[in-house]
Protein backbone atom coordinates (compact mmCIF):
# COMPACT_ATOMS: atom_id res chain seq x y z
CA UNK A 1 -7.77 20.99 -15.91
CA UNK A 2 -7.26 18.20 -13.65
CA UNK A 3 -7.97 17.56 -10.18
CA UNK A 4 -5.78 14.46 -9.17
CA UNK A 5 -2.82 13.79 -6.60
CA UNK A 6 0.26 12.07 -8.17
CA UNK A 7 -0.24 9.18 -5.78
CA UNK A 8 -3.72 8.29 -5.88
CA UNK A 9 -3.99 7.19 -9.73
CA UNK A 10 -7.10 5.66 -10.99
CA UNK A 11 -7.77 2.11 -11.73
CA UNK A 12 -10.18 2.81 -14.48
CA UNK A 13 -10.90 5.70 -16.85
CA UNK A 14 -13.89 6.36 -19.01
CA UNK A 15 -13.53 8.55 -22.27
CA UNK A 16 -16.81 10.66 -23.12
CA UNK A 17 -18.84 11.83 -20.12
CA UNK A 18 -22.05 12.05 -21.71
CA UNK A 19 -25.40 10.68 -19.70
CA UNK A 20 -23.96 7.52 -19.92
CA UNK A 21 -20.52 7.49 -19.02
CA UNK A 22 -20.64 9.91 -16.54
CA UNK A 23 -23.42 7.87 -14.39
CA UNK A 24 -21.32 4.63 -15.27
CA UNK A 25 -18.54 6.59 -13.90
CA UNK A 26 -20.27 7.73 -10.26
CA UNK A 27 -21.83 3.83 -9.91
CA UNK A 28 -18.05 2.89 -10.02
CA UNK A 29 -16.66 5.54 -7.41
CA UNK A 30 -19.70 4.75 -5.31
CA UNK A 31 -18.63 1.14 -4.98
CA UNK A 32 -14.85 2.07 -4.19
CA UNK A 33 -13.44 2.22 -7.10
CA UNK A 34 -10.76 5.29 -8.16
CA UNK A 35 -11.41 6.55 -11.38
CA UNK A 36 -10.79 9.22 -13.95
CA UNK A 37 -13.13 10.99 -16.66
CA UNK A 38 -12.07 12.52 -20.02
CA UNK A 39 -14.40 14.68 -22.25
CA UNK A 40 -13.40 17.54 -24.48
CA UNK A 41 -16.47 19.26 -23.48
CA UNK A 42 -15.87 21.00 -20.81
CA UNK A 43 -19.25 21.62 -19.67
CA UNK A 44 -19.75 17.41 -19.33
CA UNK A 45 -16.42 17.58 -17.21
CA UNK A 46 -17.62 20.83 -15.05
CA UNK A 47 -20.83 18.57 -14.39
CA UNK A 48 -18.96 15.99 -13.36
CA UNK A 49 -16.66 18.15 -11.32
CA UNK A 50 -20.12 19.41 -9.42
CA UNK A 51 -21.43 15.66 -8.96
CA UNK A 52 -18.61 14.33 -7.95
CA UNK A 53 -17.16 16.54 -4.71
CA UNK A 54 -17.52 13.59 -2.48
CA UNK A 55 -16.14 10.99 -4.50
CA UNK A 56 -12.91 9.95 -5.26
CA UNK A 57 -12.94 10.78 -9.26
CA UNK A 58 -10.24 12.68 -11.42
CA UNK A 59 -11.27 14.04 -14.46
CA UNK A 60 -9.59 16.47 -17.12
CA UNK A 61 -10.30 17.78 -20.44
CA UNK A 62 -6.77 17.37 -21.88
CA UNK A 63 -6.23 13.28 -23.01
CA UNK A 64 -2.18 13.60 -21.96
CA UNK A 65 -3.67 14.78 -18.20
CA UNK A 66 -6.34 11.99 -18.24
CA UNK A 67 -4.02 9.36 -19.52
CA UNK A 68 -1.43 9.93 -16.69
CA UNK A 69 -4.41 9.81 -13.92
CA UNK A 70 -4.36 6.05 -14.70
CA UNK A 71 -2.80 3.41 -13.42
CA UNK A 72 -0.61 1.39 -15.85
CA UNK A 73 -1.43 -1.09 -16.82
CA UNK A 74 -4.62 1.42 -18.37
CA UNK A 75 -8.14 0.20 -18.27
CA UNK A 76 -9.80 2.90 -20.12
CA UNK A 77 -13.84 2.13 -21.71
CA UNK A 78 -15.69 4.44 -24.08
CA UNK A 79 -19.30 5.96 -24.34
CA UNK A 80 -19.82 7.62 -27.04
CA UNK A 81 -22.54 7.76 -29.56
CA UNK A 82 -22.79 4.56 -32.21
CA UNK A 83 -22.75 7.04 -35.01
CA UNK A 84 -19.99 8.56 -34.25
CA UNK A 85 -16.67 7.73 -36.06
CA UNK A 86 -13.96 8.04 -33.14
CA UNK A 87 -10.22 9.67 -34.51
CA UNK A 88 -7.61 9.64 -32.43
CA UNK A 89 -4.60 11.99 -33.35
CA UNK A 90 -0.73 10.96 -33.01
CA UNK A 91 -0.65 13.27 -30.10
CA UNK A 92 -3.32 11.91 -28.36
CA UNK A 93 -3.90 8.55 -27.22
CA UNK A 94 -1.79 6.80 -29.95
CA UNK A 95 1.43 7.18 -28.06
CA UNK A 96 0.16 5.66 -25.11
CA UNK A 97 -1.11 1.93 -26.43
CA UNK A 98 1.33 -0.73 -26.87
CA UNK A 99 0.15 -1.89 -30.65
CA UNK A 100 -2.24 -0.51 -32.81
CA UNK A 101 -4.21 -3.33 -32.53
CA UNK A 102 -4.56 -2.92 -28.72
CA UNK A 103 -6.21 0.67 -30.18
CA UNK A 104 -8.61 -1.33 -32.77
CA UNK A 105 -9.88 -3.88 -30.30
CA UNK A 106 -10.58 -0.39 -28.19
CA UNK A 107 -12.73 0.55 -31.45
CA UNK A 108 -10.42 3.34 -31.78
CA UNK A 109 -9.47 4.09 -35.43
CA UNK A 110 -6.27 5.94 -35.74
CA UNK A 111 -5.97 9.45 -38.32
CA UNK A 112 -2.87 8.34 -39.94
């Protein structure tokens, strides 16, 4: 479920689209920025979707979509809750960073 043209990748891209992250998300389109949103709930990404018809924001619900919305090199932040430990699969974002320390500064602990 994505919503982007090839050509018009985004410059940043938030992962979790919670209360947080999906306001942080609209303050950035609304000062010009392109961006793109990834949550595995689709209801957060469906609210986003319905917020977001006049801005210029992507957003899927499938991490291989969301990661080729951005621009490389990707600036991608994270907002999700403190307590919760963060996996990230082989098939997911792992492929995508250059070391695995690029995914530990990130705060991203990979399921190995």
């Amino acid at each position: 479920m994505a919503n982007a043209d090839a050509e018009k990748l985004a410059e940043i891209g938030m992962i979790g689209l919670g209360i947080m992250g999906k306001n942080f998300l609209l303050n950035l389109a609304d000062h010009g920025f392109q961006v793109a949103g990834y949550d595995n709930d689709i209801k957060k990404v469906n609210a986003l979707g319905e917020e977001s018809k006049q801005k210029k924001i992507h957003y899927s619900t499938d991490i291989k979509d969301f990661i080729g919305l951005l621009r490389q090199p990707r600036a991608v932040m994270m907002q999700v809750p403190a307590e919760q430990v963060v996996y990230i699969e082989d098939m997911q974002i792992k492929g995508y960073a250059s070391t695995s320390a690029e995914l530990g500064s990130m705060g991203l602990k990979i399921n190995q």
